[in-house]
Protein backbone atom coordinates (compact mmCIF):
# COMPACT_ATOMS: atom_id res chain seq x y z
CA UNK A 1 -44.42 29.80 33.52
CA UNK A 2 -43.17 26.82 34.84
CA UNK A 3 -40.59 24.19 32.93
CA UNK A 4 -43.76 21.75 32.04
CA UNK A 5 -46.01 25.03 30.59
CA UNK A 6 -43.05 26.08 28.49
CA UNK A 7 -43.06 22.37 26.88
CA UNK A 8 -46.67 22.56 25.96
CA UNK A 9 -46.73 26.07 25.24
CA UNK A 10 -43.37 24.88 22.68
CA UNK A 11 -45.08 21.70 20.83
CA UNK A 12 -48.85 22.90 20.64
CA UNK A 13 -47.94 24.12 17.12
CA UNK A 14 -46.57 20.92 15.94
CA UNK A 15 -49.72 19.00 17.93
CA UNK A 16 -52.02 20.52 16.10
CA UNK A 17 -49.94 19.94 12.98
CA UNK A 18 -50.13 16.17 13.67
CA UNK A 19 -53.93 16.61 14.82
CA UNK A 20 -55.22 18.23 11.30
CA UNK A 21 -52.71 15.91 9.31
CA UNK A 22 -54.54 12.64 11.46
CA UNK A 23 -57.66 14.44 10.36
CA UNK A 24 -57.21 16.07 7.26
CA UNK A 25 -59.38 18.94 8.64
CA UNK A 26 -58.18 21.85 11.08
CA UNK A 27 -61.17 22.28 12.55
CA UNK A 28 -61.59 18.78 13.46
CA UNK A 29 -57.86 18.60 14.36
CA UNK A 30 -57.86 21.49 16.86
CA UNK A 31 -61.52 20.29 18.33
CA UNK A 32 -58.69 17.19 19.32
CA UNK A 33 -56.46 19.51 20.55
CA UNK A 34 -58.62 21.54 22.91
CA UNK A 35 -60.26 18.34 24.72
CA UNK A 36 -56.93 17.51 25.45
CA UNK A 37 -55.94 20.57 27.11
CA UNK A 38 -59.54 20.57 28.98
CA UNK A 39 -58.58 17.43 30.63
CA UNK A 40 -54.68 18.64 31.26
CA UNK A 41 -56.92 21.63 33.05
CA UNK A 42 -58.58 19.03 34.63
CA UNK A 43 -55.43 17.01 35.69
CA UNK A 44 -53.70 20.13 36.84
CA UNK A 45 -57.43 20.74 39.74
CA UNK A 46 -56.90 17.48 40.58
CA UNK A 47 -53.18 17.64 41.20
CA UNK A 48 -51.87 15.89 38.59
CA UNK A 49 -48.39 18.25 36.86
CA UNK A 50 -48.63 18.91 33.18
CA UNK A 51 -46.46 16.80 30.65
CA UNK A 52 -42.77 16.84 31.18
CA UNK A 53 -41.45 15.34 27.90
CA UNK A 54 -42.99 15.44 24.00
CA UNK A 55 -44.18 11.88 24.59
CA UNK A 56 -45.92 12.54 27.96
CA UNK A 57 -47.67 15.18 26.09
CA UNK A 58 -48.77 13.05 22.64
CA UNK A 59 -49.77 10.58 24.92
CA UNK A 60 -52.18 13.04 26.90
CA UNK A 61 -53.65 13.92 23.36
CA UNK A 62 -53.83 10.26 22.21
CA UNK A 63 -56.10 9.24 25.96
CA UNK A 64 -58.51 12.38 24.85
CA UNK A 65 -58.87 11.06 21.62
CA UNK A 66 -59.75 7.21 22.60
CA UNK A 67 -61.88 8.68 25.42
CA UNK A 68 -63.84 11.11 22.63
CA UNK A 69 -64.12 9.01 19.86
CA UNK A 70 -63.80 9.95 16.06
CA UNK A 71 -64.66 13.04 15.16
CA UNK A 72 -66.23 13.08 11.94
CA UNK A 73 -68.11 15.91 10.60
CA UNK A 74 -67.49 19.62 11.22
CA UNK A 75 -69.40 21.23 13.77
CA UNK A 76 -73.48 21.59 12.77
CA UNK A 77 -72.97 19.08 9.95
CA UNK A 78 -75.02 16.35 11.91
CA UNK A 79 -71.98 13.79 11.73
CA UNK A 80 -72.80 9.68 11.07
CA UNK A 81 -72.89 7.23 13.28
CA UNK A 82 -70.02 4.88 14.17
CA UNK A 83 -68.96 1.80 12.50
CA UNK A 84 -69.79 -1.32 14.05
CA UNK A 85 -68.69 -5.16 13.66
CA UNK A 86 -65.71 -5.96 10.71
CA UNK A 87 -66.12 -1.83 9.30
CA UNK A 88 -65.28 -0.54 12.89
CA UNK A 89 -62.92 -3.29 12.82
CA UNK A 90 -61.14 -1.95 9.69
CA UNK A 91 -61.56 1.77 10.37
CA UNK A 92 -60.13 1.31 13.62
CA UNK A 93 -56.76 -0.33 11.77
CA UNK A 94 -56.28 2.55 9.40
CA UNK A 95 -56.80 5.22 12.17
CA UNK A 96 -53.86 3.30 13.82
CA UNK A 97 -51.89 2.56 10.90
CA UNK A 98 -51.84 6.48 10.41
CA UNK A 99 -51.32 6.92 13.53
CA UNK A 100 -47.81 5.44 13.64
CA UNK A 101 -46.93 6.85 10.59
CA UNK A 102 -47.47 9.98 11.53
CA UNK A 103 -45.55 9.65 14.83
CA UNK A 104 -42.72 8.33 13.31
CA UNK A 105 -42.15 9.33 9.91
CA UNK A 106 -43.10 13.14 10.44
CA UNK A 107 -43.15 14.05 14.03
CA UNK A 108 -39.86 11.95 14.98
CA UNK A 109 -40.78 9.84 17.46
CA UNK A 110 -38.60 6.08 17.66
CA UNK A 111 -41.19 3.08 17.36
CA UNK A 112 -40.25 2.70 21.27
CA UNK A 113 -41.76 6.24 22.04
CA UNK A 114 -44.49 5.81 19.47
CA UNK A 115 -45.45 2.52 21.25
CA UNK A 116 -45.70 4.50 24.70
CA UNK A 117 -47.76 7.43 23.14
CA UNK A 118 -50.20 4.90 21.62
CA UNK A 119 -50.32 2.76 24.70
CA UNK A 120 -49.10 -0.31 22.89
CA UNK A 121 -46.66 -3.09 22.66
CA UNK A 122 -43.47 -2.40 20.33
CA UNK A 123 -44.18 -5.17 17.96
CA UNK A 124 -47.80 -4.26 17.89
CA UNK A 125 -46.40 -0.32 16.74
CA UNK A 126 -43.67 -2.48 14.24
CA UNK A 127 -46.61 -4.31 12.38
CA UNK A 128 -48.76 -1.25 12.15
CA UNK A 129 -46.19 0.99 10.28
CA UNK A 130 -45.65 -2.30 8.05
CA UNK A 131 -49.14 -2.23 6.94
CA UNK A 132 -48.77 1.48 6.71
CA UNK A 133 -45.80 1.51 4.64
CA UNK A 134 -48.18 -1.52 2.15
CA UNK A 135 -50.97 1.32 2.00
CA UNK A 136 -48.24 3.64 0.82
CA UNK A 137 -46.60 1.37 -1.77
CA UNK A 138 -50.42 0.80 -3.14
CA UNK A 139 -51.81 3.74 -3.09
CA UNK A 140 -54.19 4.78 -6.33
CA UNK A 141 -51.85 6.86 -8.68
CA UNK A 142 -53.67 10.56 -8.98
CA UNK A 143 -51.91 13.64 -10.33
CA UNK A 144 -50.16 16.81 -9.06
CA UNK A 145 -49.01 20.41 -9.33
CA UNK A 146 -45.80 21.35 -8.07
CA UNK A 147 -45.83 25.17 -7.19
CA UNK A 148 -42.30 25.63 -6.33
CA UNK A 149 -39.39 28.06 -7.98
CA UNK A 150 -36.43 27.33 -6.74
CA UNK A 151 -35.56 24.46 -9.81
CA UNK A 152 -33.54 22.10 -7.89
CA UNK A 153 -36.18 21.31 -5.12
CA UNK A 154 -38.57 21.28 -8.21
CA UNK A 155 -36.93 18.21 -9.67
CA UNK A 156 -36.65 16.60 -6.09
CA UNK A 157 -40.19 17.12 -5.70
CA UNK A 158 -41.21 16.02 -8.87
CA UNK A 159 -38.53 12.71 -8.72
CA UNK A 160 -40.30 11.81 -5.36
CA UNK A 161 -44.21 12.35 -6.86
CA UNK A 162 -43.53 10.36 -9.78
CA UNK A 163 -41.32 7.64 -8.06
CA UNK A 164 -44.53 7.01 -5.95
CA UNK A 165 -46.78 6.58 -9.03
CA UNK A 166 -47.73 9.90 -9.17
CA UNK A 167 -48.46 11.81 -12.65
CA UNK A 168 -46.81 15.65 -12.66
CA UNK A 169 -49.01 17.92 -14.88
CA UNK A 170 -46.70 20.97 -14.48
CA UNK A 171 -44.33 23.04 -12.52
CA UNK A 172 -44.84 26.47 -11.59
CA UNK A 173 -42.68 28.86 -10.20
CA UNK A 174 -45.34 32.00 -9.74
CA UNK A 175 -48.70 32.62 -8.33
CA UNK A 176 -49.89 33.06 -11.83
CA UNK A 177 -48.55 29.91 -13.19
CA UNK A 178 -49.89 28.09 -10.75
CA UNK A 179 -53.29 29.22 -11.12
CA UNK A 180 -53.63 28.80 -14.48
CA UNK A 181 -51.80 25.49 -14.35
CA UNK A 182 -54.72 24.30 -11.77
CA UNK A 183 -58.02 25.75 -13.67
CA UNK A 184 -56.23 23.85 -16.83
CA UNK A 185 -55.34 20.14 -15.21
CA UNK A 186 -57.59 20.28 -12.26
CA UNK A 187 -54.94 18.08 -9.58
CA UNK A 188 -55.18 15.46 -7.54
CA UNK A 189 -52.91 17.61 -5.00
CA UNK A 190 -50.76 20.42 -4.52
CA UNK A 191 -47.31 20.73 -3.28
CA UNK A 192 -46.63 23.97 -2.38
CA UNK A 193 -43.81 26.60 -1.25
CA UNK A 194 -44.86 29.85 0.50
CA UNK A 195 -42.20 32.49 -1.13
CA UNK A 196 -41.77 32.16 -4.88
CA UNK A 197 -39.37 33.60 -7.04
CA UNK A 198 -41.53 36.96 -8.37
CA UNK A 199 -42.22 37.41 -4.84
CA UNK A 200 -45.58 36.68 -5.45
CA UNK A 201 -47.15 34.25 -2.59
CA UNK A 202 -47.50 30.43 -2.78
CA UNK A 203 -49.92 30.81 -0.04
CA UNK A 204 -52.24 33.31 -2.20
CA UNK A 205 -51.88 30.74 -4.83
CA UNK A 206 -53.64 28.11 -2.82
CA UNK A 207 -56.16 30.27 -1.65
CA UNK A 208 -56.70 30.73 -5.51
CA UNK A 209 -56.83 27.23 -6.18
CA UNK A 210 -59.04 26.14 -3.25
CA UNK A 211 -61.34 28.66 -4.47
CA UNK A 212 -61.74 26.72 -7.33
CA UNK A 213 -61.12 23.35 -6.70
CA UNK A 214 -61.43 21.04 -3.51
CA UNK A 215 -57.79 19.66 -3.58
CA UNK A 216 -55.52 18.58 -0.89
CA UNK A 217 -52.62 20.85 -0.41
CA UNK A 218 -48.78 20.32 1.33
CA UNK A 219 -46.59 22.87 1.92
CA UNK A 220 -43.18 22.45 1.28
CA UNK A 221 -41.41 25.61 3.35
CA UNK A 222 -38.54 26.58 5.03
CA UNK A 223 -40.61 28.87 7.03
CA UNK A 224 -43.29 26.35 9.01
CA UNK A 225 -43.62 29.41 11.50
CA UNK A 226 -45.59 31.57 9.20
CA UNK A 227 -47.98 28.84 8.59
CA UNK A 228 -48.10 27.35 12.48
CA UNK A 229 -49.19 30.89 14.01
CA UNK A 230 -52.14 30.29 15.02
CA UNK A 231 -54.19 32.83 13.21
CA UNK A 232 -56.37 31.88 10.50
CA UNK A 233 -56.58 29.04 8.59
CA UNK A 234 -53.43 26.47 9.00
CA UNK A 235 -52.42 23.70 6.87
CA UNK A 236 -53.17 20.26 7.81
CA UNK A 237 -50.33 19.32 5.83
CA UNK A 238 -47.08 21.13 6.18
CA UNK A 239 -42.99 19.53 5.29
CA UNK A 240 -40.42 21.96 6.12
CA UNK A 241 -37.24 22.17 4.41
CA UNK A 242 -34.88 20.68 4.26
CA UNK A 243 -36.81 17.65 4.28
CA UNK A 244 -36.44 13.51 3.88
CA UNK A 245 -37.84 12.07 0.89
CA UNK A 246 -39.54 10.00 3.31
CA UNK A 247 -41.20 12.52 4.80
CA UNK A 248 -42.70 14.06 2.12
CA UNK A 249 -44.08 10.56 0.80
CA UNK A 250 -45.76 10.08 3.99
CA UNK A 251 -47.10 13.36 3.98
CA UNK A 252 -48.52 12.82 0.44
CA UNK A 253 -50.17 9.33 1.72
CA UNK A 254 -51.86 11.02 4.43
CA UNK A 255 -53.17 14.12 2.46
CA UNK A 256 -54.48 11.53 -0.23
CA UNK A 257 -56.17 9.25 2.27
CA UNK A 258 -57.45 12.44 3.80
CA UNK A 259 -59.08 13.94 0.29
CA UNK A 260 -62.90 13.37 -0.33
CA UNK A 261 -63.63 10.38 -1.85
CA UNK A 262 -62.88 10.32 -5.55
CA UNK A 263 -59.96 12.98 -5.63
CA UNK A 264 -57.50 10.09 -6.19
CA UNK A 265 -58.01 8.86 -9.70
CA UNK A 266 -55.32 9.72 -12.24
């Protein structure tokens, strides 16, 4: 495997991370994903070497998804038909606006590489995460679980939530906890760690939750690898510790604007 494989081979987890968090679905995320590689296949027959840098690569994924087109329903769920006139307009600008968000704020990109992978000017990428970072600021207050037992991340967590508006209607620090904390409150999300203190499982307490209620969930792990493995259902929303308060308040704006419509009242 040559220098150029081993890059893409290295950041396909973290693609498809940004993918299902653009999304908010993984199976509309990785249907992203595997166009692009088809047309990298593609390149590569008709000579054309595979990325050489991170950006080269997120740019290859951004061309696949302006040459597809959104995505919008999962596959044999008929889909709607695209926007047209002012709503295109609009739905076009938010796509965009979380677009350079996501680049920046969670993937690391500068506003100079996020303007190459988008295929636009700076200043163009400069007003788009202002209007992003307005969406943020105004967001519609909702409220959430924290399923986390170390106590000092807890409070971080919970200082962050509420700073952005947020209501907290409990802490839990077991699977159980969390369970019963969900059935009770029913959240607008769910932040969530994978190993808690009992050594009961913060993923099985999702899986609990989402059996019950259709909720948007982040992890908040030190261990992203357990989650990016590419077997069986993945997060669209994943923060790995230690993380940037600004991170995980981007994360929460994208997993709200992602939730089914009505999720998002307090």
């Amino acid at each position: 495997m040559n220098n150029e494989n081993r890059l893409v081979a290295r950041n396909l987890p973290y693609l498809r991370r940004y993918a299902r968090a653009l999304t908010g679905s993984q199976t509309r995320g990785d249907r992203y994903v595997v166009l692009c590689l088809e047309a990298m296949l593609c390149d590569a027959e008709a000579g054309t070497p595979p990325p050489a840098s991170r950006v080269e690569l997120y740019r290859r994924f951004h061309n696949a998804w302006e040459r597809t087109g959104p995505i919008h329903a999962e596959p044999g769920s008929g889909g709607e038909p695209a926007g047209r006139g002012a709503d295109a307009y609009l739905q076009a600008l938010a796509e965009h606006k979380r677009q350079a968000l996501l680049l920046t704020a969670i993937d690391g990109f500068s506003t100079e590489e996020t303007a190459r992978i988008l295929d636009r000017p700076e200043e163009d990428v400069g007003r788009l995460l202002q209007l992003a970072y307005d969406d943020l600021q105004n967001q519609t207050a909702t409220t959430a679980l924290v399923i986390e037992d170390e106590p000092i991340i807890a409070v971080d967590i919970v200082g962050i939530v509420e700073e952005m508006g947020h209501r907290v209607v409990g802490t839990a620090a077991t699977r159980d906890e969390a369970v019963a904390i969900a059935r009770r409150t029913n959240p607008g999300i769910v932040m969530a760690d994978i190993e808690l203190g009992d050594g009961s499982s913060g993923i099985d307490a999702v899986e609990d939750i989402l059996d019950a209620l259709d909720v948007p969930v982040i992890f908040v792990t030190a261990y992203p690898e357990r989650l990016l493995s590419g077997q069986g259902r993945e997060p669209a929303f994943l923060v790995t510790k230690p993380f940037e308060p600004e991170t995980l308040r981007v994360t929460i704006y994208h997993a709200l604007m992602a939730a089914p419509a009505g999720r998002q009242a307090a």
